[in-house]
Protein backbone atom coordinates (compact mmCIF):
# COMPACT_ATOMS: atom_id res chain seq x y z
CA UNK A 1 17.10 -44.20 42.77
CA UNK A 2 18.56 -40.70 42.34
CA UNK A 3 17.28 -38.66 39.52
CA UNK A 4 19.09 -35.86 38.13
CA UNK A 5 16.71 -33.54 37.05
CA UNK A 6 16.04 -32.20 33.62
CA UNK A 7 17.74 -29.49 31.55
CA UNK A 8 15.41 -27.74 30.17
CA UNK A 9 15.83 -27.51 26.04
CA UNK A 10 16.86 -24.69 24.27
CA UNK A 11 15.14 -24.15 20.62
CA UNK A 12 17.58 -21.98 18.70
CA UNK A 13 15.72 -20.59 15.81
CA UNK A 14 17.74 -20.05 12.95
CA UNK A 15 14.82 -18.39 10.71
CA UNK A 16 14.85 -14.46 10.47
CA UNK A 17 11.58 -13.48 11.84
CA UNK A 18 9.10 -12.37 9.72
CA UNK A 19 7.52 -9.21 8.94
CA UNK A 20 4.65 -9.49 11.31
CA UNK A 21 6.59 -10.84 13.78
CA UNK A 22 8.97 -7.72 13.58
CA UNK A 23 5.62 -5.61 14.06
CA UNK A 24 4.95 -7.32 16.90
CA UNK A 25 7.89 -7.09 18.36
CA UNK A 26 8.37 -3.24 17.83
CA UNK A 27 4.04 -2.40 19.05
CA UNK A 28 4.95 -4.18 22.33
CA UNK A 29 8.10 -2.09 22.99
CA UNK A 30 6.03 1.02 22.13
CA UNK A 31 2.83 0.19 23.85
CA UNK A 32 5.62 -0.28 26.76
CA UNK A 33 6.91 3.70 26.43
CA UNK A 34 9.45 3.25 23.72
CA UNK A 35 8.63 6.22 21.34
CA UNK A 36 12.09 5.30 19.16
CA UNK A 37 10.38 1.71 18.32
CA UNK A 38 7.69 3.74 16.70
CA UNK A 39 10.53 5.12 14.42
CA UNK A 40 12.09 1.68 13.60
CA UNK A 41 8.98 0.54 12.86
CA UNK A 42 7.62 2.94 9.95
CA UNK A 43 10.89 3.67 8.64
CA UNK A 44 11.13 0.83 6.24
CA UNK A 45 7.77 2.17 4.75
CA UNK A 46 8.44 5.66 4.50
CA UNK A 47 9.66 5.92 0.92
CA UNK A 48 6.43 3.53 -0.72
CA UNK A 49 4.67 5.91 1.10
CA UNK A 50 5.91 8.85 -0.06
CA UNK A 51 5.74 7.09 -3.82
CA UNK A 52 2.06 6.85 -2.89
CA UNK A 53 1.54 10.09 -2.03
CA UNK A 54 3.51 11.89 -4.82
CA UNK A 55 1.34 9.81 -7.47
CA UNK A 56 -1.82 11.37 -6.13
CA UNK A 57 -0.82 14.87 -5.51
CA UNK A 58 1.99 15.61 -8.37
CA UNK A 59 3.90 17.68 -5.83
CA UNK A 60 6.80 16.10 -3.61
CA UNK A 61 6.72 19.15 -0.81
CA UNK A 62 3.00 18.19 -0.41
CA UNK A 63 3.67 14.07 -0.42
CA UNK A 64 5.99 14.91 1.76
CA UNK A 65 3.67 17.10 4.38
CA UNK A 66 1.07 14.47 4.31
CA UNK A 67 3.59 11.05 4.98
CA UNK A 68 4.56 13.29 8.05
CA UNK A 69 1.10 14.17 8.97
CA UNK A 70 0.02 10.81 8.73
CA UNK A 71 3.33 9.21 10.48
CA UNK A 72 1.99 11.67 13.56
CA UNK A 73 -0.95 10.71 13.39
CA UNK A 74 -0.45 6.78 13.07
CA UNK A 75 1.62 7.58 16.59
CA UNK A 76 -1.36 9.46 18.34
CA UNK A 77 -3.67 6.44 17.38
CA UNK A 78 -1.03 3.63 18.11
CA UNK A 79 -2.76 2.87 21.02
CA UNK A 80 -6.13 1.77 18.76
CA UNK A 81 -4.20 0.14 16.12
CA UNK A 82 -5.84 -3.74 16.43
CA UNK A 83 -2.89 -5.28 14.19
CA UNK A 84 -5.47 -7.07 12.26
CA UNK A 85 -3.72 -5.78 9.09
CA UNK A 86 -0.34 -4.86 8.26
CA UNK A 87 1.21 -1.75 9.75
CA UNK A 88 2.03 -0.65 5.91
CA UNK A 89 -1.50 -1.27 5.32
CA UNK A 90 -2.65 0.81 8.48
CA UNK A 91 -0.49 3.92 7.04
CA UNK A 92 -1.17 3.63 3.33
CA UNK A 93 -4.95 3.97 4.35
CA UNK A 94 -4.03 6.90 6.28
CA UNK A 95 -1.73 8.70 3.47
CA UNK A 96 -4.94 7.74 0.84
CA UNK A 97 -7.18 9.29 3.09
CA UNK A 98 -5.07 12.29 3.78
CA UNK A 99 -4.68 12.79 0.25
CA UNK A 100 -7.86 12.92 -0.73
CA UNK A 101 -8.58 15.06 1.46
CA UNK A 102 -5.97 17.67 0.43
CA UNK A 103 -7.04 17.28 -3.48
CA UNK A 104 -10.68 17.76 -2.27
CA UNK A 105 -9.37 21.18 -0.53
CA UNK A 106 -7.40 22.11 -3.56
CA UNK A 107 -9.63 21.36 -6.07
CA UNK A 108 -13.01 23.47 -5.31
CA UNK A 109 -14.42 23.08 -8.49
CA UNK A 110 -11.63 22.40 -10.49
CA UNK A 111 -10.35 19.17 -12.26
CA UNK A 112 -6.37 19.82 -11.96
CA UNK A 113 -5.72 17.83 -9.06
CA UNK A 114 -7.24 14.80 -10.59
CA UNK A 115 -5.76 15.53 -13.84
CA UNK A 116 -2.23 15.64 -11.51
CA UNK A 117 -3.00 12.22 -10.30
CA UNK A 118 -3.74 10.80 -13.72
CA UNK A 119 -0.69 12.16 -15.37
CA UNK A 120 1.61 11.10 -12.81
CA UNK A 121 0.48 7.35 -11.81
CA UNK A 122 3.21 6.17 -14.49
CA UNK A 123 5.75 7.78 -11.96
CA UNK A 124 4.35 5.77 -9.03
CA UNK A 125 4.83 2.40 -10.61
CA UNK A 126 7.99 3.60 -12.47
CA UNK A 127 9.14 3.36 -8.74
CA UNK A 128 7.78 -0.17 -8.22
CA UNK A 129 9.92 -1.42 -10.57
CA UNK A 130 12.80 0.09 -9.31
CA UNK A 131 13.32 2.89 -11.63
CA UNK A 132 13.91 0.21 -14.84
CA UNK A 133 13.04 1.14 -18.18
CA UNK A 134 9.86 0.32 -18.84
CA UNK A 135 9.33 -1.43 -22.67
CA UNK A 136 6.36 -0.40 -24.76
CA UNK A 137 4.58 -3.06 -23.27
CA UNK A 138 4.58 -2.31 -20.04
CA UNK A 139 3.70 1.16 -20.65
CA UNK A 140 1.03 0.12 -22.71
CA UNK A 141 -0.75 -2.07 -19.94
CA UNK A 142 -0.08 1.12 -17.48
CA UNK A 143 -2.17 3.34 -19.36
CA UNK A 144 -4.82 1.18 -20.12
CA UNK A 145 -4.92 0.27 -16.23
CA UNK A 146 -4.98 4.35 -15.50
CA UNK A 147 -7.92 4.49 -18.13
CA UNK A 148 -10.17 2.29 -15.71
CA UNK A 149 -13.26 3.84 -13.26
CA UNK A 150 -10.95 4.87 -10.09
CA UNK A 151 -12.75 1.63 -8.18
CA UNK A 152 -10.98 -0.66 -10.43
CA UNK A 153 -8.22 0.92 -10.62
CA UNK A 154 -7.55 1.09 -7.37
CA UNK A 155 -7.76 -2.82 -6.88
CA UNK A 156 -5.41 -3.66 -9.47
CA UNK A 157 -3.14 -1.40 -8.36
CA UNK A 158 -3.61 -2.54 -4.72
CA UNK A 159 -3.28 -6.38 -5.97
CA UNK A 160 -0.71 -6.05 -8.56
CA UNK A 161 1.63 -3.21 -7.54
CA UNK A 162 1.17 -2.94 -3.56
CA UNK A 163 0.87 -6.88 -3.70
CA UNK A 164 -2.05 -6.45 -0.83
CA UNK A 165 -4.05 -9.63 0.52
CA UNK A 166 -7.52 -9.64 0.05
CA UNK A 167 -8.03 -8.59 3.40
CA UNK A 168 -5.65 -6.04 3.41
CA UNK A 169 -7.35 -4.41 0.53
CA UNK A 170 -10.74 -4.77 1.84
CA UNK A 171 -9.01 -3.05 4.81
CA UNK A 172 -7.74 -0.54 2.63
CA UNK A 173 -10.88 0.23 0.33
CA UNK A 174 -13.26 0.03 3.45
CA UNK A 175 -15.47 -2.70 2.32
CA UNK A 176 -15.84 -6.51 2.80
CA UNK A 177 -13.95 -9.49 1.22
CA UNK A 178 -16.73 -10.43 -1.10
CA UNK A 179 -16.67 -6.70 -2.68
CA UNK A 180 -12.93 -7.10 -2.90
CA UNK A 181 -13.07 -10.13 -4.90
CA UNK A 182 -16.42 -9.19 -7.57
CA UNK A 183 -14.73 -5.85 -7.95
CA UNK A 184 -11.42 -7.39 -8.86
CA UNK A 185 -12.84 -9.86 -11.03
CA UNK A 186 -14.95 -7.21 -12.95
CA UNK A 187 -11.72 -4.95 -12.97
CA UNK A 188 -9.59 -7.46 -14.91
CA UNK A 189 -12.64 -8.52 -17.29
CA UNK A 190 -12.71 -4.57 -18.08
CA UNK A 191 -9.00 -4.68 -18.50
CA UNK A 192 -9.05 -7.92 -21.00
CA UNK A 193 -11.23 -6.39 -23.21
CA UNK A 194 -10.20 -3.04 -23.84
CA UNK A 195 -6.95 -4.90 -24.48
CA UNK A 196 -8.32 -7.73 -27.05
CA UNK A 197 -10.41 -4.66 -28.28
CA UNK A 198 -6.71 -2.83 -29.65
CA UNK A 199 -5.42 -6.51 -30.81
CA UNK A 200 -3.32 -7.05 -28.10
CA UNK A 201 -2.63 -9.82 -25.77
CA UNK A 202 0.22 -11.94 -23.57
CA UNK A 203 0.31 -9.25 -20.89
CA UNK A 204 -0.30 -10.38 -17.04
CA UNK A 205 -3.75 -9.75 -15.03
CA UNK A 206 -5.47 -10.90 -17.59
């Protein structure tokens, strides 16, 4: 008996691909020789980035120096990027290095780089939410989270504000997923208290 052979079936996806997929997608064509994926790929980043570096520096003409600086670089070093994190990830760790090392050339001896960076990290998440008003609360909780050691700050801010995976932020931090998780733990017992300590309460992290 004759048998007509088999279509083969088509699987339409309907789904948008997701953001990992899309990095994917874009490496490949670049690993492949197509410099203008490397452009489609960072661009959706750009402006967090520059948020970031702006909050550390207090100076937009430097933020803006170092997001290029590291955007260059983060194309030299494509080739070594393992895609074990997110590419946002990759470059924020790159901008935060970057940074620090500009403050640390800057500063020689002096505390007004630092100072820059405290004063102006209710600008960076001023940005995170969108440029809204933010109510006494809110700015409250801000400058109680900008009073914290830097190494708890920094995980709260990666958690809360950059919404990072544990992984990503031991990525980000340099150390392991265990030292992520004690040091976030110990970040939001510091937080509660100072915050039950001035009578107040109902506010999130905590």
């Amino acid at each position: 008996m004759l048998r007509l052979e088999e279509k083969p079936r088509i699987v339409l996806r309907n789904e948008p691909m997701t953001e990992r997929e899309r990095e994917a997608n874009l490496l490949k064509k670049i690993r492949n020789g197509d410099k203008s994926a490397y452009i489609e790929l960072v661009t959706p980043f750009q402006e967090r980035l520059l948020k970031k570096a702006k909050s550390m520096l207090g100076n937009e003409d430097d933020a803006e120096d170092i997001v290029q600086d590291a955007l260059i670089s983060g194309f030299r070093s494509i080739g070594n990027f393992r895609a074990e994190s997110g590419v946002y990830t990759w470059l924020y760790r790159i901008v935060i290095n970057k940074s620090k090392d500009l403050i640390f050339k800057k500063k020689k001896g002096s505390t007004s780089s630092i100072a820059e960076y405290e004063q102006n990290i209710l600008d960076e998440r001023t940005g995170y939410e969108t440029a809204l008003e933010l109510s006494d609360e809110s700015n409250y909780l801000l400058k109680k989270i900008a009073e914290l050691e830097p190494e708890y700050r920094q995980v709260l801010e990666l958690r809360f504000y950059e919404d990072m995976s544990y992984s990503d932020m031991a990525e980000v931090i340099g150390c392991n997923l265990g030292t992520v998780k004690s040091r976030l733990f110990k970040a939001k017992e510091i937080l509660k208290n100072a915050i039950q300590k001035d009578e107040k309460g109902g506010f999130p992290f905590v």
